[in-house]
C-alpha atoms as a PDB file:
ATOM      1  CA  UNK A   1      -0.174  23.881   0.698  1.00  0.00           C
ATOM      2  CA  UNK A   2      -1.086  23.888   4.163  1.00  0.00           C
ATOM      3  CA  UNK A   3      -1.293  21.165   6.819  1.00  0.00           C
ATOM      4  CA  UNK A   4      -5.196  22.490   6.814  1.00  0.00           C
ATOM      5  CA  UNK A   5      -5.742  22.551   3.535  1.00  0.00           C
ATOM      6  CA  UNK A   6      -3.852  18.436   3.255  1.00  0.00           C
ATOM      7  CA  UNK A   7      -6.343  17.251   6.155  1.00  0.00           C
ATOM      8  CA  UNK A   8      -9.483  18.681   4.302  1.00  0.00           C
ATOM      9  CA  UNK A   9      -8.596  17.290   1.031  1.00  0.00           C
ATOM     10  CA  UNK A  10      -7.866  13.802   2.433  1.00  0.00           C
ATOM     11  CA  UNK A  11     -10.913  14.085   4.106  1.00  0.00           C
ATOM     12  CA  UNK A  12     -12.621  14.607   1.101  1.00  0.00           C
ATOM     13  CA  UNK A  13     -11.214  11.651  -0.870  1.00  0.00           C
ATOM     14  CA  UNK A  14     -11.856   8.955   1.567  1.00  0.00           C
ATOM     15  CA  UNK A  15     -15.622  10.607   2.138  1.00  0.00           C
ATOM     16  CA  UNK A  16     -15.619  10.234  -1.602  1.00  0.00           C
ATOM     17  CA  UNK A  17     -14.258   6.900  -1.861  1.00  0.00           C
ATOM     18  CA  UNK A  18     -16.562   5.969   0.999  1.00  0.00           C
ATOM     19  CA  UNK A  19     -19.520   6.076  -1.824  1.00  0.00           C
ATOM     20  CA  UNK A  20     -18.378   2.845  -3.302  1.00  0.00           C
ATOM     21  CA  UNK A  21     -16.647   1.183  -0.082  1.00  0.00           C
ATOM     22  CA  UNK A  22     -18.906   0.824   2.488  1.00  0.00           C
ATOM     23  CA  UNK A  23     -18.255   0.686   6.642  1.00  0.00           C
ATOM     24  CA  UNK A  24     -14.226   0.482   5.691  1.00  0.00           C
ATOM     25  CA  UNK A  25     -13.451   4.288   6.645  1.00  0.00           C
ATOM     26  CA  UNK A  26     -10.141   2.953   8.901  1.00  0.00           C
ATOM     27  CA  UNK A  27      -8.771   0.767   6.206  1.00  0.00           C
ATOM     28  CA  UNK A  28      -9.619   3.960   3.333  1.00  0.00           C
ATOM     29  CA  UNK A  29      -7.504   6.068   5.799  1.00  0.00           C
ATOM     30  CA  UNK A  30      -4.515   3.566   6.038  1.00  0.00           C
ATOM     31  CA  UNK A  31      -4.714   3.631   1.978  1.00  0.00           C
ATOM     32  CA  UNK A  32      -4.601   7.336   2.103  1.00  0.00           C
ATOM     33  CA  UNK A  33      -2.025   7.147   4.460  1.00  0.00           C
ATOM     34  CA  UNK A  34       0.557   4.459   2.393  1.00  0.00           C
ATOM     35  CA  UNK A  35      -0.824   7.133  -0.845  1.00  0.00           C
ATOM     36  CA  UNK A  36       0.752  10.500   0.690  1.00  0.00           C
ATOM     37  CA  UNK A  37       3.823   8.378   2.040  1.00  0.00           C
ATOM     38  CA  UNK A  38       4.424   7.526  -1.549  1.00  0.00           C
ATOM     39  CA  UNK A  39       4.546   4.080  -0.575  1.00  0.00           C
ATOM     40  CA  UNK A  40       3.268   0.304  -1.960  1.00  0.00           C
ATOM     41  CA  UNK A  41       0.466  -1.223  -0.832  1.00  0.00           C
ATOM     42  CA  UNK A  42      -0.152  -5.113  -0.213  1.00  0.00           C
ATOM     43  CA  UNK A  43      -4.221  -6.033  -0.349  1.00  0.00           C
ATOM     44  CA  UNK A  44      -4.140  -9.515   2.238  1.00  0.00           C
ATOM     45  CA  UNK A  45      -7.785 -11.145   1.923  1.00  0.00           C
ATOM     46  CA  UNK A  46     -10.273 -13.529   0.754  1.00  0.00           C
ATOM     47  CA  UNK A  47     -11.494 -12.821  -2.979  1.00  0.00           C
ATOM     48  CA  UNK A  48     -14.993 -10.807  -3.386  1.00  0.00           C
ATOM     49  CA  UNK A  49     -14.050  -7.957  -0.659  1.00  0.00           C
ATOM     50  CA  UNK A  50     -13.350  -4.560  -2.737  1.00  0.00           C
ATOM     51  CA  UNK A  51      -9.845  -4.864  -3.132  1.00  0.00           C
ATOM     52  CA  UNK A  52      -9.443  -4.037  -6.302  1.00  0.00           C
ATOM     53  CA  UNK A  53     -12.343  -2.177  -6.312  1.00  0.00           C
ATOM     54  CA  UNK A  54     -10.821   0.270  -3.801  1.00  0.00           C
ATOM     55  CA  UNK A  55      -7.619   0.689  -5.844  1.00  0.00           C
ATOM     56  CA  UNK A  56      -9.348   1.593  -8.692  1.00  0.00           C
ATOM     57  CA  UNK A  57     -11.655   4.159  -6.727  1.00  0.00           C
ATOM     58  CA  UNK A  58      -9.001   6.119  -4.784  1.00  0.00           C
ATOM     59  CA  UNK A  59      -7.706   6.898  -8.814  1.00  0.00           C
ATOM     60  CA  UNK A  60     -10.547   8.171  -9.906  1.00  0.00           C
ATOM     61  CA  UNK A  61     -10.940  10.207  -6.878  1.00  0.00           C
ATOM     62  CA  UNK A  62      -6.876  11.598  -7.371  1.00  0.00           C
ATOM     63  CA  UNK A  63      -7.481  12.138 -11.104  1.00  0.00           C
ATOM     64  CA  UNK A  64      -4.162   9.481 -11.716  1.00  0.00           C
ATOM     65  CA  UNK A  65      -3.895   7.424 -14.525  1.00  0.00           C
ATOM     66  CA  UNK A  66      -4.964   3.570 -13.429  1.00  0.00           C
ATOM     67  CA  UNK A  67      -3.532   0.646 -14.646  1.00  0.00           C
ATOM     68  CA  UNK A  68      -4.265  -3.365 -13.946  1.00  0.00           C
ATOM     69  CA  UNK A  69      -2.274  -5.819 -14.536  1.00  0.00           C
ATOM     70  CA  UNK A  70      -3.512  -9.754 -13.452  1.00  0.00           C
ATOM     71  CA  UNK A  71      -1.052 -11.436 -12.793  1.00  0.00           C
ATOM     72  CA  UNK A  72      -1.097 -15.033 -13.704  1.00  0.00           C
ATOM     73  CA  UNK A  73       1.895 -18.136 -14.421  1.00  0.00           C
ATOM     74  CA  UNK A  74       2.539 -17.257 -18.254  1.00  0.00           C
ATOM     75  CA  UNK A  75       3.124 -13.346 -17.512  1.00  0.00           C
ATOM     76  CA  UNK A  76       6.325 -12.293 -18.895  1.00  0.00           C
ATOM     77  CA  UNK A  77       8.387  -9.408 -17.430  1.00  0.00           C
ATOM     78  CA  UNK A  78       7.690  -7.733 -20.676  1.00  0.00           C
ATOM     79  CA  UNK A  79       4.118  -7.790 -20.015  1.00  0.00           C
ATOM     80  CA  UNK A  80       4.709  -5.318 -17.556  1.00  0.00           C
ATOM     81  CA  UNK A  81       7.365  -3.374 -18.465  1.00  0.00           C
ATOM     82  CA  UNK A  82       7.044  -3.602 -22.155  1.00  0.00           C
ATOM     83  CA  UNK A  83       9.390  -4.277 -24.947  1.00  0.00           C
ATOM     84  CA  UNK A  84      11.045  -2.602 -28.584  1.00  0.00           C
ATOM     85  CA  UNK A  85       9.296  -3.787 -31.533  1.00  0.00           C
ATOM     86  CA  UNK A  86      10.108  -3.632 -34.821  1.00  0.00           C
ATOM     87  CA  UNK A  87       8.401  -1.243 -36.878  1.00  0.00           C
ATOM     88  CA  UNK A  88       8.320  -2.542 -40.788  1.00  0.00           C
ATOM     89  CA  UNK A  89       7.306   1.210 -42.009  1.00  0.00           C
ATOM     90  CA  UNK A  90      10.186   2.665 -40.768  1.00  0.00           C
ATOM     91  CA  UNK A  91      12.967  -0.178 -39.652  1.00  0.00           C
ATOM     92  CA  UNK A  92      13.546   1.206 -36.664  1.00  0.00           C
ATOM     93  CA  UNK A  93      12.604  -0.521 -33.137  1.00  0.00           C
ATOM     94  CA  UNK A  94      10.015   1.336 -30.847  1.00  0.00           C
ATOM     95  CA  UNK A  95       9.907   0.741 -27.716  1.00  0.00           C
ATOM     96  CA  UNK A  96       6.369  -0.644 -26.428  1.00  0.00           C
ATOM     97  CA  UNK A  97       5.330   0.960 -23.171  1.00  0.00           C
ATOM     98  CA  UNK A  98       4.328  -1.372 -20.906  1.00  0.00           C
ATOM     99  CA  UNK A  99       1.346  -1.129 -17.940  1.00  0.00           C
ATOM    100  CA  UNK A 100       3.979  -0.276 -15.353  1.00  0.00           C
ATOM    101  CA  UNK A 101       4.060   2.809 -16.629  1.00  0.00           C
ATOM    102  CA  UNK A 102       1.027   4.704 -15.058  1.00  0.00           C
ATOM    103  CA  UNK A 103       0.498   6.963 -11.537  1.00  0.00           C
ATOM    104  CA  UNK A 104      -1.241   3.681  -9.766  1.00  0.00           C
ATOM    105  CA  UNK A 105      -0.544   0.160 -10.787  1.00  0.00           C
ATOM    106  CA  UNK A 106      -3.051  -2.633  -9.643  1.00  0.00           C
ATOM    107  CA  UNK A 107      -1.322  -5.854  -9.461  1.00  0.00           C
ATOM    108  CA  UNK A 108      -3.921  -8.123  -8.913  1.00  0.00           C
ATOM    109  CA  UNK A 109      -3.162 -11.794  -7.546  1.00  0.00           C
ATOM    110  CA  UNK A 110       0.461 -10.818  -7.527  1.00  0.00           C
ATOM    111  CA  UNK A 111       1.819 -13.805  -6.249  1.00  0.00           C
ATOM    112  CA  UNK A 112      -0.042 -16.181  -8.972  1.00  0.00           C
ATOM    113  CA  UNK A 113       3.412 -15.168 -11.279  1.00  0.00           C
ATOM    114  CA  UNK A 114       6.744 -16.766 -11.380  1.00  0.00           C
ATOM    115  CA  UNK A 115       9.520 -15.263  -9.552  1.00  0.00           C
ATOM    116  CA  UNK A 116      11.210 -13.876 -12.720  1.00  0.00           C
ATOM    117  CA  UNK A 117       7.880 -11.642 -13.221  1.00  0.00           C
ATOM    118  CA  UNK A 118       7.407 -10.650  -9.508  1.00  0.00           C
ATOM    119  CA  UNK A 119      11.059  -9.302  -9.858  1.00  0.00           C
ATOM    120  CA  UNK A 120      10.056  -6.849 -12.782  1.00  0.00           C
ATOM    121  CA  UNK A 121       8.140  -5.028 -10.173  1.00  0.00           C
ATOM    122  CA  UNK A 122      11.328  -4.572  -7.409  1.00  0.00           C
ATOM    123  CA  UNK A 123      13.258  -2.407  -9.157  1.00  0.00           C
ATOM    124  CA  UNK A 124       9.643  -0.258 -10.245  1.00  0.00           C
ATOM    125  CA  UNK A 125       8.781  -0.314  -6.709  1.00  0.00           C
ATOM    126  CA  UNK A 126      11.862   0.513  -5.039  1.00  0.00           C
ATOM    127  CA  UNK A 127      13.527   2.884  -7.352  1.00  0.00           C
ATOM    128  CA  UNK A 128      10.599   4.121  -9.166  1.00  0.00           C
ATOM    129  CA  UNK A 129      12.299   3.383 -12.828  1.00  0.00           C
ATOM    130  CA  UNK A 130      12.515   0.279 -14.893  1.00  0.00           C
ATOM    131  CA  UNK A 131      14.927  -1.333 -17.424  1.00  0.00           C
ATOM    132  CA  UNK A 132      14.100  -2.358 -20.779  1.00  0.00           C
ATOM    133  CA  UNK A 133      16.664  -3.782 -22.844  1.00  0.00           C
ATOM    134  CA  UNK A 134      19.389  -1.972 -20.906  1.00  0.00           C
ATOM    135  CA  UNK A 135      17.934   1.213 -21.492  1.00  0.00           C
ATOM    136  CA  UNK A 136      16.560   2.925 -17.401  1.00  0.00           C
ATOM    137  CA  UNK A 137      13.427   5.009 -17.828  1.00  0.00           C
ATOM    138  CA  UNK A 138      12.225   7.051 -14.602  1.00  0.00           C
ATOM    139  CA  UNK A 139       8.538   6.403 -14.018  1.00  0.00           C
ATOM    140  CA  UNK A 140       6.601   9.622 -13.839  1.00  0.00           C
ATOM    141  CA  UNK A 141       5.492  10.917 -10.281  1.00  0.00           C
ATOM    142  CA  UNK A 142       3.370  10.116  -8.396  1.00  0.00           C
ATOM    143  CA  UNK A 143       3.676   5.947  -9.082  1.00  0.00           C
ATOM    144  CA  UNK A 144       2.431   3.685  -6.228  1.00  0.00           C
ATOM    145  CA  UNK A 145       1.884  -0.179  -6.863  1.00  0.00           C
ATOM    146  CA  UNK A 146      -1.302  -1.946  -5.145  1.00  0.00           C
ATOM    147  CA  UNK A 147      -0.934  -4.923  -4.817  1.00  0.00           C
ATOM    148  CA  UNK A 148      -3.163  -7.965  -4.093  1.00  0.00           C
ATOM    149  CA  UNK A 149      -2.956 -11.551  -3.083  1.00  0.00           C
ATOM    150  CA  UNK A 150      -5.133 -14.393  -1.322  1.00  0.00           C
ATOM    151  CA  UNK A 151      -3.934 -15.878   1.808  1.00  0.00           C
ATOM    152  CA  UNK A 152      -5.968 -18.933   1.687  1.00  0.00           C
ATOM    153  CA  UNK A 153      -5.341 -20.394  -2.131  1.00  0.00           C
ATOM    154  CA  UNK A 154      -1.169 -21.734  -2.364  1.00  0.00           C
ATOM    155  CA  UNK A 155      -2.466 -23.867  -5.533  1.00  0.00           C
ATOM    156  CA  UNK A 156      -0.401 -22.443  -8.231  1.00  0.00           C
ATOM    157  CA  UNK A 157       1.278 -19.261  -6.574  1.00  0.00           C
ATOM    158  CA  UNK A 158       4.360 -18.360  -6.221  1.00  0.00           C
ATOM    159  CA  UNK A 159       4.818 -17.070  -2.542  1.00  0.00           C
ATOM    160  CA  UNK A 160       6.529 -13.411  -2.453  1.00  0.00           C
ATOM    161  CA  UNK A 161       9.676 -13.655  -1.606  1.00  0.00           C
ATOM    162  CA  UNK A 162      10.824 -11.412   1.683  1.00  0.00           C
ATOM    163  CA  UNK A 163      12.970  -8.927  -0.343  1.00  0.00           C
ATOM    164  CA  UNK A 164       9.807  -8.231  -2.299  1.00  0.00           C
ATOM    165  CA  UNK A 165       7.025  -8.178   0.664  1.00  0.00           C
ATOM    166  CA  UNK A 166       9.277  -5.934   2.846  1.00  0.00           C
ATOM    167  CA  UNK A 167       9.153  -3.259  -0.147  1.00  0.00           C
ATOM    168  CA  UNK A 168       5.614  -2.947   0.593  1.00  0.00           C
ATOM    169  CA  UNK A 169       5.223   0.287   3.174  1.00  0.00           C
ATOM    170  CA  UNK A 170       2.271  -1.547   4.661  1.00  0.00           C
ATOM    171  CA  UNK A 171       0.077  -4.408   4.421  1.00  0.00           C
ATOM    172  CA  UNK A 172      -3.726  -4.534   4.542  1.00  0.00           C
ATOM    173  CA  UNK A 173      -6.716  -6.305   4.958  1.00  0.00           C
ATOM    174  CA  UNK A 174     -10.175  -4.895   4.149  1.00  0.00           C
ATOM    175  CA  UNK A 175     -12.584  -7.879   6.206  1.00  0.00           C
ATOM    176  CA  UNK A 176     -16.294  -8.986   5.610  1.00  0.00           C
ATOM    177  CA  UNK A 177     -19.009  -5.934   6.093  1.00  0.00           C
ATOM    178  CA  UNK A 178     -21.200  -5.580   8.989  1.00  0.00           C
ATOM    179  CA  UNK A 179     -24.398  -7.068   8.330  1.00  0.00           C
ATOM    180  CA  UNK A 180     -25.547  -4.211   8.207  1.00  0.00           C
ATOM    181  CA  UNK A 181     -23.363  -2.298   6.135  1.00  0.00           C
ATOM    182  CA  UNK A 182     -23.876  -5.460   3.765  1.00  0.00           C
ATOM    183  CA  UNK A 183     -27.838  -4.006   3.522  1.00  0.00           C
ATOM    184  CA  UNK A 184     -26.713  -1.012   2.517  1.00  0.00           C
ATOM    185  CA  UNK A 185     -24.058  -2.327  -0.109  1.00  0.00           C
ATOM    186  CA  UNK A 186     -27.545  -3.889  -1.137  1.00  0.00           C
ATOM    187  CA  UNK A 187     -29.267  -0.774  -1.062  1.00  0.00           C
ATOM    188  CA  UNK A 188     -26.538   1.473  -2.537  1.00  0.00           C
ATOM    189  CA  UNK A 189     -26.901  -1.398  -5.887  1.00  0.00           C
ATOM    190  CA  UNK A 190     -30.014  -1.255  -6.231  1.00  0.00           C
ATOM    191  CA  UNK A 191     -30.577   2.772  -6.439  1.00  0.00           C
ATOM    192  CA  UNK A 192     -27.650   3.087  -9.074  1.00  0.00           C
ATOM    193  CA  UNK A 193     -29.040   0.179 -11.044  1.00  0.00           C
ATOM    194  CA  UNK A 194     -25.641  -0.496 -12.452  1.00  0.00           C
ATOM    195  CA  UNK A 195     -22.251  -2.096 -11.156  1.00  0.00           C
ATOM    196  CA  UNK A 196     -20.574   1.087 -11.898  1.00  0.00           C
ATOM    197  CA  UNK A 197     -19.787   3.146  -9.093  1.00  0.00           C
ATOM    198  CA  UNK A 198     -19.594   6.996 -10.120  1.00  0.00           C
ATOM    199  CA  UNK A 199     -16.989   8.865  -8.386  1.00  0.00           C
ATOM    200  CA  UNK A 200     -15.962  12.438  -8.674  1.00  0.00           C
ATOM    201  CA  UNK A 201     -12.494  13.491  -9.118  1.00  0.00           C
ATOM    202  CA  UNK A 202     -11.163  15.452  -5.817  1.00  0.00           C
ATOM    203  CA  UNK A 203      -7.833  16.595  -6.782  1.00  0.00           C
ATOM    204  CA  UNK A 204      -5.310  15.730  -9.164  1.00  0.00           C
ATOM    205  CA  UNK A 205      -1.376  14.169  -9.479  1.00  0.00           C
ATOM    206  CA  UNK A 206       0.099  17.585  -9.063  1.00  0.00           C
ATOM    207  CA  UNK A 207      -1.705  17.961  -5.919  1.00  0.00           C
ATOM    208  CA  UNK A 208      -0.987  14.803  -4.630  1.00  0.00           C
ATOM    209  CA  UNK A 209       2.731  15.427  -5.314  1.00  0.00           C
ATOM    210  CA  UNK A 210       2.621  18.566  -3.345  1.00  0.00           C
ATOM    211  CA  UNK A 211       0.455  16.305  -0.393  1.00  0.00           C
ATOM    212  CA  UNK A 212       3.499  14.175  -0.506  1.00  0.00           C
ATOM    213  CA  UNK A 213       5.884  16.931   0.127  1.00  0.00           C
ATOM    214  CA  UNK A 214       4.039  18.995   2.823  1.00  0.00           C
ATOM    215  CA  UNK A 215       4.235  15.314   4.956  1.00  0.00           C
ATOM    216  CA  UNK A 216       7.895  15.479   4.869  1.00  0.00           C
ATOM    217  CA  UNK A 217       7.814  18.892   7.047  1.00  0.00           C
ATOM    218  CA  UNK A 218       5.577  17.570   9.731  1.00  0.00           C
ATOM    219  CA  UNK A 219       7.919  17.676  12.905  1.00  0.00           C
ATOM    220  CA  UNK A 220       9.086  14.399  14.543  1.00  0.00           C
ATOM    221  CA  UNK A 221      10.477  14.774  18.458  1.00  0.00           C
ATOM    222  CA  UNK A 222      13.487  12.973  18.920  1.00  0.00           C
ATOM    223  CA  UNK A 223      11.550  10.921  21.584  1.00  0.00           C
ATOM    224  CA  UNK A 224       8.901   9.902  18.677  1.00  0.00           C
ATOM    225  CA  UNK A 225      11.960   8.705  17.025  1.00  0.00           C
ATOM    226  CA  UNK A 226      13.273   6.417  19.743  1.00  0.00           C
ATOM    227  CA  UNK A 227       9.899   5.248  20.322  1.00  0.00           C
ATOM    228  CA  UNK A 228       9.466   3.917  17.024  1.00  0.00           C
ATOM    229  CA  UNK A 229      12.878   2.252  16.856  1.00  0.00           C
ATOM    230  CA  UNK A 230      12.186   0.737  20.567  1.00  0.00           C
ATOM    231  CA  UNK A 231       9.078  -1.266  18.917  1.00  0.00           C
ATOM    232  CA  UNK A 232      10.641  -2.263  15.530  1.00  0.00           C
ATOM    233  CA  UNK A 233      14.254  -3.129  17.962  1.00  0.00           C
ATOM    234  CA  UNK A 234      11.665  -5.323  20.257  1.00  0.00           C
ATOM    235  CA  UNK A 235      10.071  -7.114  17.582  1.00  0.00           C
ATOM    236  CA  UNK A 236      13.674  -8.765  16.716  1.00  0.00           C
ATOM    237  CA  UNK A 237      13.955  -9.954  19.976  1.00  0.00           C
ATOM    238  CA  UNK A 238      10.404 -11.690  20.500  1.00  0.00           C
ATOM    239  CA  UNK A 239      10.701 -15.631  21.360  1.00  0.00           C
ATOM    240  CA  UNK A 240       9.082 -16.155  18.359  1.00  0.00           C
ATOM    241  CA  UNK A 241      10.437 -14.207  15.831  1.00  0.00           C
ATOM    242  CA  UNK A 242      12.830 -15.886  13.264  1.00  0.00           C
ATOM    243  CA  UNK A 243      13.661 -12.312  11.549  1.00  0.00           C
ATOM    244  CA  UNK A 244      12.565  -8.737  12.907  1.00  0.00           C
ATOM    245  CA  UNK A 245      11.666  -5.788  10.799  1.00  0.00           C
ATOM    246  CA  UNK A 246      14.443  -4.633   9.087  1.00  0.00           C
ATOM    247  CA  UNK A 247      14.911  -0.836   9.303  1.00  0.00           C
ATOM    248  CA  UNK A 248      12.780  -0.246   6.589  1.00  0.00           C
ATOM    249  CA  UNK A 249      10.142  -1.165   9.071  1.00  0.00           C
ATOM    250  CA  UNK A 250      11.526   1.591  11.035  1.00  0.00           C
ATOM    251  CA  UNK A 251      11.539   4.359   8.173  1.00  0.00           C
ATOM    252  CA  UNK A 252       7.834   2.758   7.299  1.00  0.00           C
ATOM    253  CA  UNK A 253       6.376   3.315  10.801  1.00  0.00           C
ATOM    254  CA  UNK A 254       7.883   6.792  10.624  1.00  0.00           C
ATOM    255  CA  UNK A 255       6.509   8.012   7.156  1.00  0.00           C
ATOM    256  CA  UNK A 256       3.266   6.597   7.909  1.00  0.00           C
ATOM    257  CA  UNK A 257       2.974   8.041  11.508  1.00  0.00           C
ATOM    258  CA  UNK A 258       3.875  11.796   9.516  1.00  0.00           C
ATOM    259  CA  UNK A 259       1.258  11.069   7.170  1.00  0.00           C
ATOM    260  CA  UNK A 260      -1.679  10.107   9.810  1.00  0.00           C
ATOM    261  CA  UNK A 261      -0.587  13.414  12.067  1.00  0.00           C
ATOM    262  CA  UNK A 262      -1.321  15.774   8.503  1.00  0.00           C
ATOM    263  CA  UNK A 263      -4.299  13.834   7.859  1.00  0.00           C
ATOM    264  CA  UNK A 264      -5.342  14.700  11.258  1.00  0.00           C
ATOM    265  CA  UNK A 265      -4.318  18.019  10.790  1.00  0.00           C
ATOM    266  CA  UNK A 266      -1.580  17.996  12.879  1.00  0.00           C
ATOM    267  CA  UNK A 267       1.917  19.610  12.019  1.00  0.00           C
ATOM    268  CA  UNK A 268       3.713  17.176  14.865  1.00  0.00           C
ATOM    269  CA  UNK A 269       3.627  13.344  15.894  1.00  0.00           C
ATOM    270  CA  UNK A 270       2.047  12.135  18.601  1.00  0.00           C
ATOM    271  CA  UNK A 271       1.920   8.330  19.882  1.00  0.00           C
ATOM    272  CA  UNK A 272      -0.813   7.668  19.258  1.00  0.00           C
ATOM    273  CA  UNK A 273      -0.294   8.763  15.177  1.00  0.00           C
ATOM    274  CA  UNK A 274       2.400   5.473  15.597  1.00  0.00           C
ATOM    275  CA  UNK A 275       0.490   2.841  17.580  1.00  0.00           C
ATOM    276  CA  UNK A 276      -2.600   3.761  14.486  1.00  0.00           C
ATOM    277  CA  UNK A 277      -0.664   2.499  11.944  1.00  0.00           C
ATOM    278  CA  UNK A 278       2.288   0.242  13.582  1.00  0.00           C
ATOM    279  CA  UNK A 279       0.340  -3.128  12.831  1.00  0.00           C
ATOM    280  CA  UNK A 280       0.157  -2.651   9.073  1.00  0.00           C
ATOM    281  CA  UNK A 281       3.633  -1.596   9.185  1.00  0.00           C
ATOM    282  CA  UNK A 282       5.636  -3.761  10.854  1.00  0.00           C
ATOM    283  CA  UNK A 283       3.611  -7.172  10.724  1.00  0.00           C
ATOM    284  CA  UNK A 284       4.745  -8.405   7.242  1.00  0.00           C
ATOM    285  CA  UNK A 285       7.994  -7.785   8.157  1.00  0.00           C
ATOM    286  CA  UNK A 286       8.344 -10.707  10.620  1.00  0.00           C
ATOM    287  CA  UNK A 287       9.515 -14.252   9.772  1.00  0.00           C
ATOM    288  CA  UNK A 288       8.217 -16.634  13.028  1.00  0.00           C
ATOM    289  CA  UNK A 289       9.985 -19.321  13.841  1.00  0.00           C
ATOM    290  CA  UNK A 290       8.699 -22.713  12.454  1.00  0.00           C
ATOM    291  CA  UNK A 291       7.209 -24.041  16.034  1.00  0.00           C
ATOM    292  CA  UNK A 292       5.256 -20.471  16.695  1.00  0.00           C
ATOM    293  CA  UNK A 293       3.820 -20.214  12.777  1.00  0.00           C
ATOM    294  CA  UNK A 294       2.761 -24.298  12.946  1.00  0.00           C
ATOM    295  CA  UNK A 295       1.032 -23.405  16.127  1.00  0.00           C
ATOM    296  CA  UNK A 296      -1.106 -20.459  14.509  1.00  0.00           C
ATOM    297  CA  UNK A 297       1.103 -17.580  16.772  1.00  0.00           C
ATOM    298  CA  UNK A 298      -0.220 -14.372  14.340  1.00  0.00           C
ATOM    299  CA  UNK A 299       2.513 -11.563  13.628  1.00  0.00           C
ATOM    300  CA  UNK A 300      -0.410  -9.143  14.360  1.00  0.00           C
ATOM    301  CA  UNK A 301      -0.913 -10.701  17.771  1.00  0.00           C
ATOM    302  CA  UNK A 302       3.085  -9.781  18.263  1.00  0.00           C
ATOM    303  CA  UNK A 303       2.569  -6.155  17.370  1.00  0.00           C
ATOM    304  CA  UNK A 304       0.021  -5.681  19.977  1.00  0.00           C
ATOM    305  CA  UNK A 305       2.162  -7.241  22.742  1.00  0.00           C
ATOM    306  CA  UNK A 306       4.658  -4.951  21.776  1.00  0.00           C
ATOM    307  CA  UNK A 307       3.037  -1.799  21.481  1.00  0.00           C
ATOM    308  CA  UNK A 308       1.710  -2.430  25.114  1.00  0.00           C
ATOM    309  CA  UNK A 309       4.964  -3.329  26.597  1.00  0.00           C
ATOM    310  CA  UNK A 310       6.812  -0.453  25.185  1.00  0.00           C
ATOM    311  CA  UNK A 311       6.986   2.556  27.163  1.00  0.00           C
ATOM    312  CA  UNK A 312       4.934   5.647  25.747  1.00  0.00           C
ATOM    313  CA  UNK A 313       6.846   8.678  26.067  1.00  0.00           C
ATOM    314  CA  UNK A 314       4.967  11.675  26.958  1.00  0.00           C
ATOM    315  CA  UNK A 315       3.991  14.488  24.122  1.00  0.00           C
ATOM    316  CA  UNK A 316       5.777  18.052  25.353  1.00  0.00           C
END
């Protein structure tokens, strides 16, 4: 596969997707993006705003299997993994596949489960296997958890805890429609006469894989390297900031920034491929010191200080 061919197929999927999800063409390109980097994705925002929606779209459009999982206090581990049960026919123990084991994994309200059930997902997420019983089973490529969570309601959650949020290659919020955009969500309803939104399938896991492989040959400059480290190293040493980005952030911003140049058909990185995506990257990496966060200081408002006091080095 070409880096052509990978920027007209993306653009395909997210014109595609952009059936269902209306006026949200940046935040379907940072999915895409966190999709070909083989990364998780974190869903920040109020209920009622396509979240899940949009996860379950982009897998129709890749032709991966989908699975959903809600996430709520009595969820077991074993609910997502799965389990051996004992089958009375033949007295043997099967094992029970659980819903982890699918191409794209919806984890819906994820932080409404205890922190014994959030931890099934680490060693998914992170490894891309999971352990039942002792026994590791690899998870078939490609696998990519979505996750989702409201920032407002704390009633009854269980907030993520930093190991687990910093395995997330990016974080995102989707935002209320334009009004109108809104009319034509309206508009778009009323024509299908149904809830269901139709979507074709663009290309398929094997394709994807091979997507995910072609962004690993797009060429980073050694001053694109030192760029991105000078922003994640900056972050750490904000007034405000308890705990920086770790250097995942770093490897994050880098994988994402390679994705976003292929999508733009681009075999090389530019800056401007980093400063697209360096919000959703690094801003859920940051732990703000207690007088900061109790004074409403935003990690995103951080970010953009530091992207503009960072020197841009110049494209050869």
């Amino acid at each position: 596969m070409e880096i052509e061919e990978l920027s007209r197929t993306g653009r395909s999927l997210i014109d595609e997707v952009s059936k269902a999800i209306v006026g949200k063409r940046s935040v379907l390109q940072k999915t895409l993006l966190g999709i070909l980097a083989n990364g998780n994705i974190l869903f920040e925002d109020y209920p009622g705003l396509a979240k899940t929606l949009l996860s379950n779209c982009f897998s129709q459009t890749l032709g991966c299997d989908f699975k959903r999982i809600q996430f709520t206090p009595d969820l077991l581990p074993a609910d997502i993994t799965g389990s051996f049960i004992y089958d009375k026919n033949t007295g043997d123990f099967k094992m029970r596949k659980g819903p982890i084991f699918t191409n794209i994994l919806l984890a819906d309200e994820v932080n409404r489960a205890p922190p014994k059930t959030q931890a099934a997902l680490l060693e998914a997420m992170q490894e891309k296997q999971t352990t039942i019983e002792g026994e590791t089973h690899k998870l078939e490529d490609p696998f990519i958890v979505m996750a989702t969570q409201n920032p407002i309601e704390y009633e009854g959650t269980y907030p993520l805890p930093e190991a687990q949020v910093d395995r997330f290659l990016l974080r995102l919020d989707v935002g209320y429609p334009s009004a109108e955009n809104e009319v034509e969500i309206l508009r778009r309803r009323k024509d299908r006469k149904t809830d269901v939104v139709e979507l074709e399938r663009t290309t398929d896991p094997e394709t994807l894989i091979e997507m995910q492989n072609k962004i690993e040959e797009v060429h980073l400059d050694d001053d694109i390297k030192r760029y991105i480290v000078n922003i994640v190293q900056k972050t750490r040493r904000h007034k405000d900031v308890e705990v920086g980005s770790s250097p995942r952030g770093s490897l994050a911003l880098m994988k994402l920034s390679m994705a976003n140049a292929a999508l733009r058909g681009r075999d090389y990185v530019v800056p401007d491929d980093v400063k697209f995506i360096t919000k959703e990257a690094l801003a859920h990496r940051l732990v703000l010191k207690p007088g900061p966060a109790i004074k409403g200081v935003k990690e995103e408002e951080i970010i953009a200080k530091t992207l503009k006091e960072v020197p841009v080095p110049k494209v050869k």
